[in-house]
C-alpha atoms as a PDB file:
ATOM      1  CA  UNK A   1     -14.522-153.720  33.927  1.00  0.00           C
ATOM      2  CA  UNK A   2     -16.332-154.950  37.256  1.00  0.00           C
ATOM      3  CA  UNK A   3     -17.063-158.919  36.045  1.00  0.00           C
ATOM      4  CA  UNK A   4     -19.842-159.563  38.786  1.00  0.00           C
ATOM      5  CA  UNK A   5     -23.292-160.371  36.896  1.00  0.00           C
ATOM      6  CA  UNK A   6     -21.216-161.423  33.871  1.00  0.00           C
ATOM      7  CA  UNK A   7     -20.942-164.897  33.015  1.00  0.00           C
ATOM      8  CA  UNK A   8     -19.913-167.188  30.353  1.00  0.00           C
ATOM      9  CA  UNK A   9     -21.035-171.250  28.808  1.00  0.00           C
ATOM     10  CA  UNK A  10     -18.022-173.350  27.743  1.00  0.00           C
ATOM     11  CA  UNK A  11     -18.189-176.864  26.211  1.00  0.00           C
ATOM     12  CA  UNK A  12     -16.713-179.177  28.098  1.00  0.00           C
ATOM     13  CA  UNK A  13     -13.537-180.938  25.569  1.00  0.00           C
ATOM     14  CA  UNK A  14     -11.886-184.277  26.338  1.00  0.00           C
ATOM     15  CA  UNK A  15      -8.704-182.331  27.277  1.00  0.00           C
ATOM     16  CA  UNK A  16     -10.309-180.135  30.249  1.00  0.00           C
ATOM     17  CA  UNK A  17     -11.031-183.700  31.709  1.00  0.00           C
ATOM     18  CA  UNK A  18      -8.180-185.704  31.202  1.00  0.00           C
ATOM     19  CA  UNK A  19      -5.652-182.474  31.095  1.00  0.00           C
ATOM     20  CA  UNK A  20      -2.569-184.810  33.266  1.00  0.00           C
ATOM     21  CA  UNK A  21      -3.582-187.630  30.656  1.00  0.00           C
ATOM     22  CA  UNK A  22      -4.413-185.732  27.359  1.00  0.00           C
ATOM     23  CA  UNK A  23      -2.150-182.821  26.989  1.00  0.00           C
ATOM     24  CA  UNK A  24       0.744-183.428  24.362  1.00  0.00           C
ATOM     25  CA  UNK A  25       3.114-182.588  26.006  1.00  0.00           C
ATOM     26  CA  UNK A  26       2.693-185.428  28.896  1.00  0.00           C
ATOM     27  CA  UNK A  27       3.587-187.761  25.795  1.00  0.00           C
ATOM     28  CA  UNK A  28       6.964-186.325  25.459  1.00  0.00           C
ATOM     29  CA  UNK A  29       8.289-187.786  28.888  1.00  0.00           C
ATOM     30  CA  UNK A  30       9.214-184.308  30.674  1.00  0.00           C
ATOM     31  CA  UNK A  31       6.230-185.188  32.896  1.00  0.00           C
ATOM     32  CA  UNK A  32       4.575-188.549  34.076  1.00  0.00           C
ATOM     33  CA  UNK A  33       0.249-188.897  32.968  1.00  0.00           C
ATOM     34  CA  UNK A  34      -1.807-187.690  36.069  1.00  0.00           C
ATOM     35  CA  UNK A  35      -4.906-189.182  35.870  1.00  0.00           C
ATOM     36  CA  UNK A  36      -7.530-186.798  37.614  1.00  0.00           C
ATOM     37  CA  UNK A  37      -6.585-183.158  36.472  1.00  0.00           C
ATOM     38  CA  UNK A  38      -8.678-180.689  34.948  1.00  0.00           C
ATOM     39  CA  UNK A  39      -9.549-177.129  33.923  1.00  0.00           C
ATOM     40  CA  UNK A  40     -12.073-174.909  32.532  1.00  0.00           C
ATOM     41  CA  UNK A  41     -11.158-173.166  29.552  1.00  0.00           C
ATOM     42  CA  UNK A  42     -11.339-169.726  29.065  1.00  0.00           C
ATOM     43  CA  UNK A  43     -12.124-168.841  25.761  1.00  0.00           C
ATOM     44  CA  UNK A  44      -9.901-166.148  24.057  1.00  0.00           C
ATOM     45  CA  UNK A  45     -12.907-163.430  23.738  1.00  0.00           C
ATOM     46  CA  UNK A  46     -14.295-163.827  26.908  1.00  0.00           C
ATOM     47  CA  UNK A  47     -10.368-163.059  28.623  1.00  0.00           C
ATOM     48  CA  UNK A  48     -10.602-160.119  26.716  1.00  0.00           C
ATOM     49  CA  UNK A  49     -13.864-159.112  26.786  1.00  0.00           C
ATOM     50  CA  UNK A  50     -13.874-159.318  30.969  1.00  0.00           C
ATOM     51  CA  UNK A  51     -10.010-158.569  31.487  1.00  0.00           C
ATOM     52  CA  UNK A  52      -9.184-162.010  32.866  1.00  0.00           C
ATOM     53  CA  UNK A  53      -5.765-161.832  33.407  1.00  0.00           C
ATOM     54  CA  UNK A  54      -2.938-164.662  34.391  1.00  0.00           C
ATOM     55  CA  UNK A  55      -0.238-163.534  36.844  1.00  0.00           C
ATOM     56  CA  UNK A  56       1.877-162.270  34.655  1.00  0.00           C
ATOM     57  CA  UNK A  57      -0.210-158.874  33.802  1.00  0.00           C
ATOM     58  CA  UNK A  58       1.805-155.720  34.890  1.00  0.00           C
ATOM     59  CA  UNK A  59      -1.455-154.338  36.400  1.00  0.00           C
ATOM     60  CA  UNK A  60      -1.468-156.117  39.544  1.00  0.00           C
ATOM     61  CA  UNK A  61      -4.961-157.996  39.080  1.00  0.00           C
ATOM     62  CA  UNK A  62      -5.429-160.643  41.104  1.00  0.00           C
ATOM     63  CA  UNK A  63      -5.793-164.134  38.708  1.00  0.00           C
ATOM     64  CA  UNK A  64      -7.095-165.793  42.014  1.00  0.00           C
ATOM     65  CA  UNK A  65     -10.501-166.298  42.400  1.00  0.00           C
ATOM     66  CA  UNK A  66     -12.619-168.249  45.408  1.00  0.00           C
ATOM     67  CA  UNK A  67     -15.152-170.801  43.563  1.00  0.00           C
ATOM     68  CA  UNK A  68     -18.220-172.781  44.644  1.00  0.00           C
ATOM     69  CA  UNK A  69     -20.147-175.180  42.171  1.00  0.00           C
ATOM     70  CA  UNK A  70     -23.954-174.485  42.020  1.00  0.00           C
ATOM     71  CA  UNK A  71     -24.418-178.449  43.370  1.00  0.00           C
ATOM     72  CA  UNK A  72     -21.993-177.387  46.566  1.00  0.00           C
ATOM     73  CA  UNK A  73     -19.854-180.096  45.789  1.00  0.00           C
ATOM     74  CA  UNK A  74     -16.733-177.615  44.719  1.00  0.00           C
ATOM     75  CA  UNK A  75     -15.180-175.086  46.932  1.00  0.00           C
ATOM     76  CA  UNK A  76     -11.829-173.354  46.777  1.00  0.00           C
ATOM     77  CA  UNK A  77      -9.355-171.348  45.321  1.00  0.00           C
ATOM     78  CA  UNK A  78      -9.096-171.148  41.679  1.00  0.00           C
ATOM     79  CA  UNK A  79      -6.195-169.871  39.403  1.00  0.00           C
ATOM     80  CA  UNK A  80      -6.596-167.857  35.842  1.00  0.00           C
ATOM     81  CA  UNK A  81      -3.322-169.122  34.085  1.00  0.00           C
ATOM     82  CA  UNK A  82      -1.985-170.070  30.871  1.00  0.00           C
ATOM     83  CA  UNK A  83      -2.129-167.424  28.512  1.00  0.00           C
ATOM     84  CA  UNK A  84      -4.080-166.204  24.933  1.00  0.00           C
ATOM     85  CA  UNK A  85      -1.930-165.041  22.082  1.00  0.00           C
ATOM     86  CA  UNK A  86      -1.494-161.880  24.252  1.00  0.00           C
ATOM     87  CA  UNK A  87       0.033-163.297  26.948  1.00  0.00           C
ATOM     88  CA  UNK A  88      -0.996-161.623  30.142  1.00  0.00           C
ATOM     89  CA  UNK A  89      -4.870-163.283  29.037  1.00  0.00           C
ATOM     90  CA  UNK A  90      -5.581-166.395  30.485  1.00  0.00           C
ATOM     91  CA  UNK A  91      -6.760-169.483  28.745  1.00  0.00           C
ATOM     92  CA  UNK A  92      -7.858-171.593  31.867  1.00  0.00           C
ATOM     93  CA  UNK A  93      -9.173-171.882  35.587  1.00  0.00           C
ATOM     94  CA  UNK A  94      -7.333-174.189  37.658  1.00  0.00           C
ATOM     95  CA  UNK A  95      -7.355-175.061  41.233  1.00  0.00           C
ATOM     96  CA  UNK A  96      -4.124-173.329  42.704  1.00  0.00           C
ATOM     97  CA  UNK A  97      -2.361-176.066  43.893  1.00  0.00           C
ATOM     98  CA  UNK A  98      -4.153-178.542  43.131  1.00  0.00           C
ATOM     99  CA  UNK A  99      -4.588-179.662  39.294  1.00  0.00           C
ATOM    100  CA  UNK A 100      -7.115-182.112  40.401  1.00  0.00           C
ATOM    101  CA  UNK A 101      -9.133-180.159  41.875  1.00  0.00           C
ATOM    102  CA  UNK A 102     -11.379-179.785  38.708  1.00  0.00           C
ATOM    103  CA  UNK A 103     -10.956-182.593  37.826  1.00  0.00           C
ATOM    104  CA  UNK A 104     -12.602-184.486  41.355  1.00  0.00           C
ATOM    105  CA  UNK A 105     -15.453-181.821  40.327  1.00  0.00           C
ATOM    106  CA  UNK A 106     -16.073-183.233  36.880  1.00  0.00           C
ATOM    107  CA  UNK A 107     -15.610-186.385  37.714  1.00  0.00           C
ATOM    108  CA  UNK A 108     -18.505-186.066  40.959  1.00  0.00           C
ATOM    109  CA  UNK A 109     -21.334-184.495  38.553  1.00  0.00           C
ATOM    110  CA  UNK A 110     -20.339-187.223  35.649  1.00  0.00           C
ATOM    111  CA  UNK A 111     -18.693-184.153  33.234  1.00  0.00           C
ATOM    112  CA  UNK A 112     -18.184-185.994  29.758  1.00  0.00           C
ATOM    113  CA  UNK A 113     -17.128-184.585  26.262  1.00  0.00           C
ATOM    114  CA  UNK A 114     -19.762-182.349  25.025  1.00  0.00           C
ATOM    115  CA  UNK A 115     -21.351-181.199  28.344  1.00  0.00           C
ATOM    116  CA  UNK A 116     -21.171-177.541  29.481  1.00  0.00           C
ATOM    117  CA  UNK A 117     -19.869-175.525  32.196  1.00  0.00           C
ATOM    118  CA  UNK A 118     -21.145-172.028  32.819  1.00  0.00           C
ATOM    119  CA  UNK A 119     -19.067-169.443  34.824  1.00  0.00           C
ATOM    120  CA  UNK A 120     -20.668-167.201  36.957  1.00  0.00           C
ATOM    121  CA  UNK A 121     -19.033-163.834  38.434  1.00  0.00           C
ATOM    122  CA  UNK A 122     -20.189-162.490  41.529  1.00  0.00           C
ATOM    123  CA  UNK A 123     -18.842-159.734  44.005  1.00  0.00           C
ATOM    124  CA  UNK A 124     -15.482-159.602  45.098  1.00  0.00           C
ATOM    125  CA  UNK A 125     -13.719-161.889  42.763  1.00  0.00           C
ATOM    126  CA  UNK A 126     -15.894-165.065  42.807  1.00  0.00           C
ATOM    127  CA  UNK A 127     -16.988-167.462  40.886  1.00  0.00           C
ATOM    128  CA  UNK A 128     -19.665-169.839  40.717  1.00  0.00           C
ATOM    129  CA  UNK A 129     -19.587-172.694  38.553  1.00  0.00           C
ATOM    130  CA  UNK A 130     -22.091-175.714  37.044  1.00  0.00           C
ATOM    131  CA  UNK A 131     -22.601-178.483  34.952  1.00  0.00           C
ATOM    132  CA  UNK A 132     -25.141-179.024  32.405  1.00  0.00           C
ATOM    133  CA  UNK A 133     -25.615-181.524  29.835  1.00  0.00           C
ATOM    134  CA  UNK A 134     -27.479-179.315  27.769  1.00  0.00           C
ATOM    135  CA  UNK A 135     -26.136-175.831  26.599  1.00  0.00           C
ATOM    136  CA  UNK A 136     -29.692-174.281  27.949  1.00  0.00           C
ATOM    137  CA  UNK A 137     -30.849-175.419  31.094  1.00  0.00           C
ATOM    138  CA  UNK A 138     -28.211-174.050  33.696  1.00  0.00           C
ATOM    139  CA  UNK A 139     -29.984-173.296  36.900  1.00  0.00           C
ATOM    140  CA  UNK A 140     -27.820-169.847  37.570  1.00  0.00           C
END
């Protein structure tokens, strides 16, 4: 399944903002808190609806994808990783490289706990991506 002209709305948690803080796992002293990291999650029916695979899926499909943000703040290279309960699905977008990367981007359009992000697929494996505080008034 092509994903251009497909999209999907996510609400924005506490953990996709403060992922190096949050996670539980940073609590168990295998890795220092990072303030500044953050993902978007992708939710388990939309990877499976749209194919979104991590790298581990034996069919050679890309989980890169090149991102912009609709307020031309964002731009770069973003990861699909993690994985659903089948585990070639991914559960997140992250900046390859670069766990901040999403998080710099929430923190520049003022992303809180409850806001939205809506994904946007275009062409050629990109992505466009924005910030709403309301679930129904996303520009794209």
């Amino acid at each position: 399944m092509s994903l251009a002209n497909n999209s999907y709305i996510v609400e924005i948690k506490e953990a996709h903002i403060m992922w190096g803080e949050y996670h539980p796992s940073r609590h168990s002293h295998s890795r220092r808190e990072i303030y500044g990291e953050g993902y978007i999650q992708i939710p388990s029916d939309v990877a499976y609806k749209f194919n979104i695979f991590n790298s581990n899926n034996p069919f050679g499909i890309s989980a890169r994808y090149y991102c912009t943000s609709y307020d031309s703040y964002y731009d770069g290279w973003l990861l699909a990783q993690g994985n659903q309960s089948n585990p070639i699905y991914a559960k997140q977008f992250a900046e390859e490289g670069n766990l901040k990367g999403i998080g710099d981007w929430y923190d520049y359009v003022g992303a809180t706990a409850g806001d939205y992000v809506k994904v946007v697929f275009t062409p050629q494996n990109h992505i466009i991506i924005e910030h709403s505080i309301d679930r129904f008034s996303f520009h794209i």
